[in-house]
Protein backbone atom coordinates (compact mmCIF):
# COMPACT_ATOMS: atom_id res chain seq x y z
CA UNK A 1 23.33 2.32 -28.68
CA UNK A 2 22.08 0.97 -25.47
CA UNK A 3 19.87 3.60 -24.93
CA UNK A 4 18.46 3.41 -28.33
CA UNK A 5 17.79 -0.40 -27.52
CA UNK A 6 15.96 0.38 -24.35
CA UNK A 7 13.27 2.58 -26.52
CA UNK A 8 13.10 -0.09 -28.70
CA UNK A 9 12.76 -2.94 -25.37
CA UNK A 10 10.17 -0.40 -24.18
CA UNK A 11 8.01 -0.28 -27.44
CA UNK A 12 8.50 -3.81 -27.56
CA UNK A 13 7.00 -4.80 -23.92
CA UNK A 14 4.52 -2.16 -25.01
CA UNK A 15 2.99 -4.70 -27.58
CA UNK A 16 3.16 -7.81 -25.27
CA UNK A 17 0.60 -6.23 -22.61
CA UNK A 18 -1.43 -4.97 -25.31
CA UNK A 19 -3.17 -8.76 -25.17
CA UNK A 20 -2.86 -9.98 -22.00
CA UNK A 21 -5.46 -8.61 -20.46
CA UNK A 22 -8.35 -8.01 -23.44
CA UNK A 23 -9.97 -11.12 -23.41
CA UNK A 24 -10.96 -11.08 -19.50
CA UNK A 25 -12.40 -7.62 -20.38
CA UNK A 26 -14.34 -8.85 -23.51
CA UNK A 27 -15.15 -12.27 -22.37
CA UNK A 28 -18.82 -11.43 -20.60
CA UNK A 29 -19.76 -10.17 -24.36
CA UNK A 30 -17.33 -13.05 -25.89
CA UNK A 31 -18.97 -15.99 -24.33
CA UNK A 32 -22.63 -15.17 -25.09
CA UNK A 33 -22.12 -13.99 -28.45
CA UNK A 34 -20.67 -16.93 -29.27
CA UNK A 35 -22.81 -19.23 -26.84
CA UNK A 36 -20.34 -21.30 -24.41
CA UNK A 37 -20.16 -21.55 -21.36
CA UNK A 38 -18.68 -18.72 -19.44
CA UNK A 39 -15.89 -21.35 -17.72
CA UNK A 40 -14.57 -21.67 -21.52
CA UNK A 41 -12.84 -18.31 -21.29
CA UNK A 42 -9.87 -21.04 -19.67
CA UNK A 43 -9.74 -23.27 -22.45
CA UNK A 44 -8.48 -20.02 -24.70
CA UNK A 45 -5.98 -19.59 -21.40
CA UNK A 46 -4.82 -23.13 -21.77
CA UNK A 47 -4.20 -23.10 -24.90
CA UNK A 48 -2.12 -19.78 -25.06
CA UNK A 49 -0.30 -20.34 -22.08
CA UNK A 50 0.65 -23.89 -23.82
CA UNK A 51 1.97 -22.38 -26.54
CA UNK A 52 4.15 -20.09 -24.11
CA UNK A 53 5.40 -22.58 -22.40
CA UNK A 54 6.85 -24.76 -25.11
CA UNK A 55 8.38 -21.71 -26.51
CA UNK A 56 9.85 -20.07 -23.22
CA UNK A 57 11.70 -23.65 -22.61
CA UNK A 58 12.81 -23.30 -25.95
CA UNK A 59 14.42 -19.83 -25.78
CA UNK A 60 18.05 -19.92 -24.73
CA UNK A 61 17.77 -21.92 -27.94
CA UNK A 62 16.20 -19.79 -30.26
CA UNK A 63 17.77 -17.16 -29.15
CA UNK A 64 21.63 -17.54 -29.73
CA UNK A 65 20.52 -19.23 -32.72
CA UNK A 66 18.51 -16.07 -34.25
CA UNK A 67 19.41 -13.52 -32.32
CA UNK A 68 17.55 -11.04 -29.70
CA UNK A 69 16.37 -8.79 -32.24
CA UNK A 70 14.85 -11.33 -34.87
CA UNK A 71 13.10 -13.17 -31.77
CA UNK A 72 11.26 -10.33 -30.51
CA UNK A 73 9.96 -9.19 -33.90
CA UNK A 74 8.85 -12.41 -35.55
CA UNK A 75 7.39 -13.09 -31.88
CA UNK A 76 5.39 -9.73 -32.10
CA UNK A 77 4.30 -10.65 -35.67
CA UNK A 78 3.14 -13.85 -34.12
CA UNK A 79 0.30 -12.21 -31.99
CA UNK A 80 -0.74 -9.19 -34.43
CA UNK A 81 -1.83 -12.64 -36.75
CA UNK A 82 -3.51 -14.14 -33.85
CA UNK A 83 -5.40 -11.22 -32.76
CA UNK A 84 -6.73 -9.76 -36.22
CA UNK A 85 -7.17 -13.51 -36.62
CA UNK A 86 -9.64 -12.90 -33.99
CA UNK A 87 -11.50 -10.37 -35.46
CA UNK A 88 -12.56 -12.48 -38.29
CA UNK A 89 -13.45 -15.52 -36.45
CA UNK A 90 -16.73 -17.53 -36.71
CA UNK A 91 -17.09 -19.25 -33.68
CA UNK A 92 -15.27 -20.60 -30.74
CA UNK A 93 -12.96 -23.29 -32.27
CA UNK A 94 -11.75 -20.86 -34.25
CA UNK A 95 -10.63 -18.50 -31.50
CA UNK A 96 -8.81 -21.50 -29.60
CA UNK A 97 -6.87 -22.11 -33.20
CA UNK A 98 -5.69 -18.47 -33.03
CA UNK A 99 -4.68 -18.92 -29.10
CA UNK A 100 -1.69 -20.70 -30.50
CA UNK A 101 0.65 -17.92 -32.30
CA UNK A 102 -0.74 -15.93 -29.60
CA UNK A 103 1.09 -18.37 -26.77
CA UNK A 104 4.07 -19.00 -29.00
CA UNK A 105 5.01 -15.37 -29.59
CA UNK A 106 5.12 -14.68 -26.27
CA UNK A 107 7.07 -17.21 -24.86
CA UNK A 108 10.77 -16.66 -26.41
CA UNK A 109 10.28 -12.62 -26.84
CA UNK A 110 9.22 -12.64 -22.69
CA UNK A 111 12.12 -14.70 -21.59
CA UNK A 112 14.92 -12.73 -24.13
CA UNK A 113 14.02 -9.18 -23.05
CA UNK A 114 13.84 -9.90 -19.67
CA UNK A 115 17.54 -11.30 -19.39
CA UNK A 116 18.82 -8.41 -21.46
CA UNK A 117 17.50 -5.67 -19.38
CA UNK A 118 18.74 -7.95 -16.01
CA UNK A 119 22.29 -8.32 -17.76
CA UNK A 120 23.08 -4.58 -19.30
CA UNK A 121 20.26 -2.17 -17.05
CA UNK A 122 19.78 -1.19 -13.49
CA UNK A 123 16.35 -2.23 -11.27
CA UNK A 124 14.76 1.11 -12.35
CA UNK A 125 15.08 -0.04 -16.19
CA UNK A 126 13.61 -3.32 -15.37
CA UNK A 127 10.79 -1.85 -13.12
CA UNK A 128 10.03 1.13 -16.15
CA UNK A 129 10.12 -1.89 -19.03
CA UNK A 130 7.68 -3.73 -16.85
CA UNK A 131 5.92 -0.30 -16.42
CA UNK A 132 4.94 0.02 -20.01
CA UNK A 133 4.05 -3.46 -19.87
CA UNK A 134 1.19 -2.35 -18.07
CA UNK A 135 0.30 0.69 -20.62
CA UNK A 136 -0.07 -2.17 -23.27
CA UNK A 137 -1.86 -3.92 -20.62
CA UNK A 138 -4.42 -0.95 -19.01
CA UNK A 139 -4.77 0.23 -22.86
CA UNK A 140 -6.00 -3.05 -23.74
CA UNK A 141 -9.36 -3.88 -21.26
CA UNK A 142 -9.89 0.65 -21.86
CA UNK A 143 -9.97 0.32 -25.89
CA UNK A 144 -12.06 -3.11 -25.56
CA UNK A 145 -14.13 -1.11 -23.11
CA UNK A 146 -15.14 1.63 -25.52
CA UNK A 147 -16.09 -0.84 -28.52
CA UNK A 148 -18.25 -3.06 -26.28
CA UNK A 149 -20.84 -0.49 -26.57
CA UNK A 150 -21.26 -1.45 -30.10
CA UNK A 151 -22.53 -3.99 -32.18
CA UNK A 152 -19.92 -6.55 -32.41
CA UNK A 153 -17.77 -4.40 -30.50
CA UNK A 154 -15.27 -7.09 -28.90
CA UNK A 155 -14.42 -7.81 -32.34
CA UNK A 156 -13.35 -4.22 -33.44
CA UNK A 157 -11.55 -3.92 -30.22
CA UNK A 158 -10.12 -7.01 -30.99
CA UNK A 159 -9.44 -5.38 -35.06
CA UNK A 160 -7.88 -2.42 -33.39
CA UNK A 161 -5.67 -3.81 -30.92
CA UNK A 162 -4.70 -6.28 -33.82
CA UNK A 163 -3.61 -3.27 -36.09
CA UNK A 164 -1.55 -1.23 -33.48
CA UNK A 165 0.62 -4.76 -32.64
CA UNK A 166 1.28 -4.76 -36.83
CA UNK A 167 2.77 -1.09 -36.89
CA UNK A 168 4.73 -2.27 -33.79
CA UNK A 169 6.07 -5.05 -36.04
CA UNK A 170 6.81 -2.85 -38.43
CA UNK A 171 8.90 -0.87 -35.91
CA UNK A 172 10.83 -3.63 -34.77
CA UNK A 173 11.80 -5.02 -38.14
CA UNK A 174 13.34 -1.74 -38.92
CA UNK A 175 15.38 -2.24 -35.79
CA UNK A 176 17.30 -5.55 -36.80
CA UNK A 177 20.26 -3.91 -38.25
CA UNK A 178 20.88 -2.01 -34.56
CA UNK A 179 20.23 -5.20 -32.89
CA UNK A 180 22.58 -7.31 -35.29
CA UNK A 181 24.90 -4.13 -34.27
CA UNK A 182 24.77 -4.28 -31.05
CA UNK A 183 25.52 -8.51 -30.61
CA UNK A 184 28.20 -8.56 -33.21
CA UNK A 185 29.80 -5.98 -31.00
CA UNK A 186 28.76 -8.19 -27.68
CA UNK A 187 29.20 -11.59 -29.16
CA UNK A 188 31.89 -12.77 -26.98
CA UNK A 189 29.83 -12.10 -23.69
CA UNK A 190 26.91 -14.23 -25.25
CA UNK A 191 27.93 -16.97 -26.78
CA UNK A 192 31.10 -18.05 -24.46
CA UNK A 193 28.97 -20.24 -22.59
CA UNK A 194 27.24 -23.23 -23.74
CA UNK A 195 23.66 -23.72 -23.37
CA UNK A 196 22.84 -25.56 -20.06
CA UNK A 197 20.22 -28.73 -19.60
CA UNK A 198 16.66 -28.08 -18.00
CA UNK A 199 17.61 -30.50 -15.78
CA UNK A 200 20.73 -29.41 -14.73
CA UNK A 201 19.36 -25.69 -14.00
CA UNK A 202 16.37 -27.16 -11.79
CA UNK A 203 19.19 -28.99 -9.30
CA UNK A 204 20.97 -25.41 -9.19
CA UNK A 205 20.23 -24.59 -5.25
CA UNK A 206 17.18 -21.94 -5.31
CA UNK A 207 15.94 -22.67 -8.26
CA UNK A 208 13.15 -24.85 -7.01
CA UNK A 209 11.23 -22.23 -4.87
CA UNK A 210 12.12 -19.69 -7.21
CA UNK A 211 10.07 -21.26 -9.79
CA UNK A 212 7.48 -22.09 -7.21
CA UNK A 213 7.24 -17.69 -6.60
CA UNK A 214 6.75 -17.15 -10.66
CA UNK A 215 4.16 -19.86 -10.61
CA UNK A 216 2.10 -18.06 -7.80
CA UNK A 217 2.66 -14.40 -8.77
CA UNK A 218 1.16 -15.31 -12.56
CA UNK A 219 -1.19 -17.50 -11.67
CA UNK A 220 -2.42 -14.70 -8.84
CA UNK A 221 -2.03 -12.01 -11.76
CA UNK A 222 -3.61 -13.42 -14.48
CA UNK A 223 -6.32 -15.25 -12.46
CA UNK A 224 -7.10 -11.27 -11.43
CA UNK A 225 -7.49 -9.99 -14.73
CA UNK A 226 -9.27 -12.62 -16.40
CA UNK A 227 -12.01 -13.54 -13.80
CA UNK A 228 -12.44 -10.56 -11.55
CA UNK A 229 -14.59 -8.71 -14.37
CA UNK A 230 -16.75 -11.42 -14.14
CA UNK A 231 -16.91 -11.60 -10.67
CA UNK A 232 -18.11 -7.89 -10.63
CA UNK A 233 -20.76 -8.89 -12.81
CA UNK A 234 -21.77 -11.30 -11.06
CA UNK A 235 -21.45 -10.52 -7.69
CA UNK A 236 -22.00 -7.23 -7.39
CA UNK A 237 -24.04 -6.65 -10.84
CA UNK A 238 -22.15 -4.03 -12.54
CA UNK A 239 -22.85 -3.80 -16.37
CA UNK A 240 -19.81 -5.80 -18.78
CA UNK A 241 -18.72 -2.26 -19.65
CA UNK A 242 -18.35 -0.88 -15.73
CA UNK A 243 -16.29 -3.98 -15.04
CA UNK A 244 -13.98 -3.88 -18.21
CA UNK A 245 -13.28 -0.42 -16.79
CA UNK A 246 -12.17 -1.67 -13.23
CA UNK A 247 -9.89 -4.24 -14.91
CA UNK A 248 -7.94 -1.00 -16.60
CA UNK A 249 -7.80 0.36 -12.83
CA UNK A 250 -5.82 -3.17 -11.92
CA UNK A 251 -3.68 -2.92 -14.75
CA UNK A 252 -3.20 1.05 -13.93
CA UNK A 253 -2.42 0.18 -10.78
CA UNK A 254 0.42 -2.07 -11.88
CA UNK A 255 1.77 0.54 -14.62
CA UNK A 256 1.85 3.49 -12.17
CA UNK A 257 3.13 1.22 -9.57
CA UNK A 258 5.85 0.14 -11.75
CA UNK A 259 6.90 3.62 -12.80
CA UNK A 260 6.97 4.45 -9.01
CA UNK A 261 9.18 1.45 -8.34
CA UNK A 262 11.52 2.24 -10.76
CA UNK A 263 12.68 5.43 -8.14
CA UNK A 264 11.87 3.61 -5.05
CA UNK A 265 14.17 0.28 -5.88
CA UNK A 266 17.25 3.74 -5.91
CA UNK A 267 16.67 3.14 -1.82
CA UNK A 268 15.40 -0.27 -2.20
CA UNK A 269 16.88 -3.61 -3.27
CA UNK A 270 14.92 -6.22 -4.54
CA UNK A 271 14.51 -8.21 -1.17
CA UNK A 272 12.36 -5.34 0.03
CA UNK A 273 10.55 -4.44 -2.79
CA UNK A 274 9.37 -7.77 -3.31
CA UNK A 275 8.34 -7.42 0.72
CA UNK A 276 6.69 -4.59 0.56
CA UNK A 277 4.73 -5.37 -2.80
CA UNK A 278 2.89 -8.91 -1.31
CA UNK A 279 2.19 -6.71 1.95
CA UNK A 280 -0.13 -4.47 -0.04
CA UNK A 281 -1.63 -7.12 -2.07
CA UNK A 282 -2.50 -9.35 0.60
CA UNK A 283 -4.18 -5.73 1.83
CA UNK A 284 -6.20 -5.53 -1.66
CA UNK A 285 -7.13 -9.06 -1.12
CA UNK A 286 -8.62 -8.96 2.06
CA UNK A 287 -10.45 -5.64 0.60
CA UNK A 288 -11.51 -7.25 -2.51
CA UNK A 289 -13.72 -9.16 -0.24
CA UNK A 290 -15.72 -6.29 1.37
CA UNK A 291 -19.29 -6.76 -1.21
CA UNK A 292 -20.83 -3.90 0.34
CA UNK A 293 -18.30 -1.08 -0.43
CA UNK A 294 -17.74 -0.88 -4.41
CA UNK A 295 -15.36 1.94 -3.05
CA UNK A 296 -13.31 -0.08 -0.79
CA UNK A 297 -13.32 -2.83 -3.39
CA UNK A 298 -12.05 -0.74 -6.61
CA UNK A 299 -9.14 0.53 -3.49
CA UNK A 300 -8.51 -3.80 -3.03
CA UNK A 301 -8.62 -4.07 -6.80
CA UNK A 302 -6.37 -1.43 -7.46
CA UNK A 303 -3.78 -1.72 -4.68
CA UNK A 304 -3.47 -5.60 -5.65
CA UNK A 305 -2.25 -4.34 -9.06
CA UNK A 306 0.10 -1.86 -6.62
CA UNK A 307 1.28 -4.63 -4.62
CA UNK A 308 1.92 -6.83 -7.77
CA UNK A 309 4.03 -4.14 -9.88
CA UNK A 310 7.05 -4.12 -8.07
CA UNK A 311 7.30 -8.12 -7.39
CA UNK A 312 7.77 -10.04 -11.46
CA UNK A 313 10.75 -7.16 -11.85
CA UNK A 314 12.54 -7.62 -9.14
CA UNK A 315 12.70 -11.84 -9.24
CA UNK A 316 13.65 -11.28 -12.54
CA UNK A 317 16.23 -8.45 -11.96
CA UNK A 318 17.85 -10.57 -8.76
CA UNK A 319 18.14 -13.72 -11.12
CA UNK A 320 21.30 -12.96 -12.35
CA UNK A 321 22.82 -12.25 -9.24
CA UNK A 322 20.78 -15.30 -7.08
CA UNK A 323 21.97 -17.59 -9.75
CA UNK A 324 25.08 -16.06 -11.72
CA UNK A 325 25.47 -14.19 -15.43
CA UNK A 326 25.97 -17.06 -16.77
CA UNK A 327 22.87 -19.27 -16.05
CA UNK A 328 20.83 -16.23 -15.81
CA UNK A 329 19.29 -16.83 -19.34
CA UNK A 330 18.74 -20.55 -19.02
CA UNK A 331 17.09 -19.72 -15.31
CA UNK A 332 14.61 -16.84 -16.82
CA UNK A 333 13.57 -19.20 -19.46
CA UNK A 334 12.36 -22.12 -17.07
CA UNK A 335 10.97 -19.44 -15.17
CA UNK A 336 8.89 -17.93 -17.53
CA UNK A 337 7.97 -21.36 -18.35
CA UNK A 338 7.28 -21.73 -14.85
CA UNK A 339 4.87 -18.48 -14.44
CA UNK A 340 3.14 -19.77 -17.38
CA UNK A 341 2.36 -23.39 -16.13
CA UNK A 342 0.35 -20.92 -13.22
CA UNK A 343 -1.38 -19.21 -15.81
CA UNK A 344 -2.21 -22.33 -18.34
CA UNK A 345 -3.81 -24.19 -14.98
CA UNK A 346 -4.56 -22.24 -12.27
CA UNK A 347 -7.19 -19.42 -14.07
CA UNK A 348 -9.36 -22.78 -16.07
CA UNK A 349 -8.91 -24.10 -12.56
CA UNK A 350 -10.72 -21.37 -10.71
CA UNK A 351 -13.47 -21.04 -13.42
CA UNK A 352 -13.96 -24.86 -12.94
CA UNK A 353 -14.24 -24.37 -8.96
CA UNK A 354 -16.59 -20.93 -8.93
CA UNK A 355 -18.84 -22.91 -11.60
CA UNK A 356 -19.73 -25.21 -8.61
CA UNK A 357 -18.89 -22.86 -5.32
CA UNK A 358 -19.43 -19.64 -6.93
CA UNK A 359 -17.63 -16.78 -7.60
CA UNK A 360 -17.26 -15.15 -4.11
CA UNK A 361 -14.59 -17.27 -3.76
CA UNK A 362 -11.94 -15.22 -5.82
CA UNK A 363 -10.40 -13.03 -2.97
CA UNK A 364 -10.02 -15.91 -1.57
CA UNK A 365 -8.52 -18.11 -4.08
CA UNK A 366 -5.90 -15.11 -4.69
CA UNK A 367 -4.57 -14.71 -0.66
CA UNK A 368 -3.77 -18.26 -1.09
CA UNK A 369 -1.38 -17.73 -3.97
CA UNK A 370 -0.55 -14.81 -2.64
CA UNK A 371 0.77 -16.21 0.49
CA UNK A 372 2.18 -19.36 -0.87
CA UNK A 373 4.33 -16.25 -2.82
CA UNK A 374 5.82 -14.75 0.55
CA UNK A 375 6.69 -18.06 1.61
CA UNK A 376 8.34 -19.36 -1.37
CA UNK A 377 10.05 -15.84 -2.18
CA UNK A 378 11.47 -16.01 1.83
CA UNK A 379 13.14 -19.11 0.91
CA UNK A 380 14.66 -18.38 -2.02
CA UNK A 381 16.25 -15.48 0.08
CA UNK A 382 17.56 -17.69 2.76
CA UNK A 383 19.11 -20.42 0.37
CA UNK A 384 20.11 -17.73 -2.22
CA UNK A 385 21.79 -15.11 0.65
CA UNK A 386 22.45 -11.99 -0.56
């Protein structure tokens, strides 16, 4: 049954990178078609990450009230609305309207999938299920890619992404009965402990800098893949379609990363894989900066997404063993909530800072989070000794 559930997890994770990373790729088209500024693609961020937030505190929750299963497909059903939602809308207010059961059905669905794969798999599960994260997430900006050639083409990317997260729904609905299985049979193990404050979980030693380390790695992730197609257009003048298709590279950088991961963390533990993963994107960084190499720049673009793959599964993984089984739930929520905060504020913030400095800056806007990571993640480590 467990491996039946991991097919499903997988499907599942699937559909939540299937969004994440479209509306960076579509938002050179988005913004003129629709005439804002190009610094409004952050206001969309805001607003989903808002919604992501609320709902990621929220999860413990939600979820032994409902149930794993029933959170992850009502969640999923949440974003198919908000992205065929999309593909109908008539201007920009209604987009940011939309943004909202976009944010909210990602928040509960992130935070319950993670802690069952950390509680019942092994590091290589966690680093494959954040693996086909990234095929949702490199098939996303690759579809967009091939309908921006078109006439309204962001919105039938936008259509077609829409339709493959409402077959996924209909997958997961068909699942409940093996997921009501499966925590009737675990029920004990889940609900024996009672659900524990915010407040109380934020004094638990660790937890501070370990919420400081999701902050930075999302905020450095998603302020990647929303801005740095813009900042090949701009910078370097590539064509919105070119740059869409380096955004898939970052993303396929992450998803093969991921996959490799899954074999290396065998030899590895998660210490060193989170090591070794900011040593080679502080490497892309640095080469993300070199202007006048397009070569050695898709190699920085690409080996940040290499760098980042290994580093969100393994805090997660390590959670229930930094901070015990039985806060391990409680602790992924806040820190979902906490990687979110990064990526409601910190993208809007760098639009709102290259709008007056320029975009040159982004390489290094991201070794700053990047390095404020490997400091945070090192002290986590020393309070939290493994």
């Amino acid at each position: 049954m467990l491996t039946l559930l991991l097919i499903i997890i997988y499907i599942s994770f699937i559909s939540l990178g299937l969004p994440d990373a479209i509306l960076g790729s579509a938002w050179p088209i988005i913004h003129q078609d629709l005439n804002v500024p190009v610094s409004y693609a952050g206001v969309i961020t805001i607003i989903i990450s808002c919604g992501t937030i609320i709902s990621s505190l929220f999860s413990e929750k939600v979820i032994r009230r409902f149930g794993t299963g029933k959170v992850t497909a009502i969640s999923v059903l949440l974003t198919a609305i908000g992205l065929l939602g999309i593909f109908l809308s008539p201007n920009f207010i209604w987009i940011c309207f939309l943004a909202i059961p976009l944010g909210i059905g990602a928040g509960s669905v992130d935070s319950a999938l993670n802690n069952f794969v950390a509680l019942h798999y092994k590091a290589i599960h966690m680093n494959w299920l954040h693996s086909f994260w990234g095929v949702g997430a490199t098939a996303g900006p690759f579809i967009m890619s091939i309908f921006l050639l078109k006439e309204n083409g962001w919105r039938l990317g936008y259509a077609t992404i829409g339709s493959m997260q409402a077959l996924l729904v209909i997958c997961l609905f068909l699942s409940l009965p093996l997921w009501k299985k499966f925590e009737n049979a675990n029920s004990e193990n889940i609900t024996t402990t009672e659900e524990t404050k915010i407040s109380k979980l934020i004094k638990v030693p660790g937890v501070k800098p370990a919420l400081l380390s999701f902050f930075c790695y999302c905020s450095a992730e998603l302020t990647t893949g929303l801005w740095v197609s813009s900042y090949l257009v701009i910078i370097n003048g590539f064509s919105a379609e070119k740059a869409a298709k380096w955004v898939s590279f970052y993303y396929l950088g992450i998803t093969i990363g991921r996959f490799l991961s899954g074999f290396i963390s065998i030899k590895l533990n998660n210490k060193q894989m989170i090591r070794v993963g900011l040593a080679i994107c502080i490497l892309g960084g640095i080469l993300l900066n070199i202007t006048y190499s397009s070569n050695i720049q898709l190699i920085g673009l690409i080996s940040i997404g290499l760098g980042f793959s290994p580093i969100f599964p393994a805090m997660i993984h390590d959670t229930p063993n930094k901070f015990g089984k039985e806060l391990s739930q409680g602790v992924i929520g806040i820190q979902m909530a906490s990687a979110y905060v990064g990526n409601t504020f910190m993208p809007p913030l760098f639009g709102a800072i290259a709008k007056f400095i320029g975009f040159e800056i982004l390489p290094y806007f991201l070794l700053i989070l990047m390095i404020a990571m490997l400091i945070s993640t090192e002290r986590v480590n020393k309070i939290c000794k493994l």
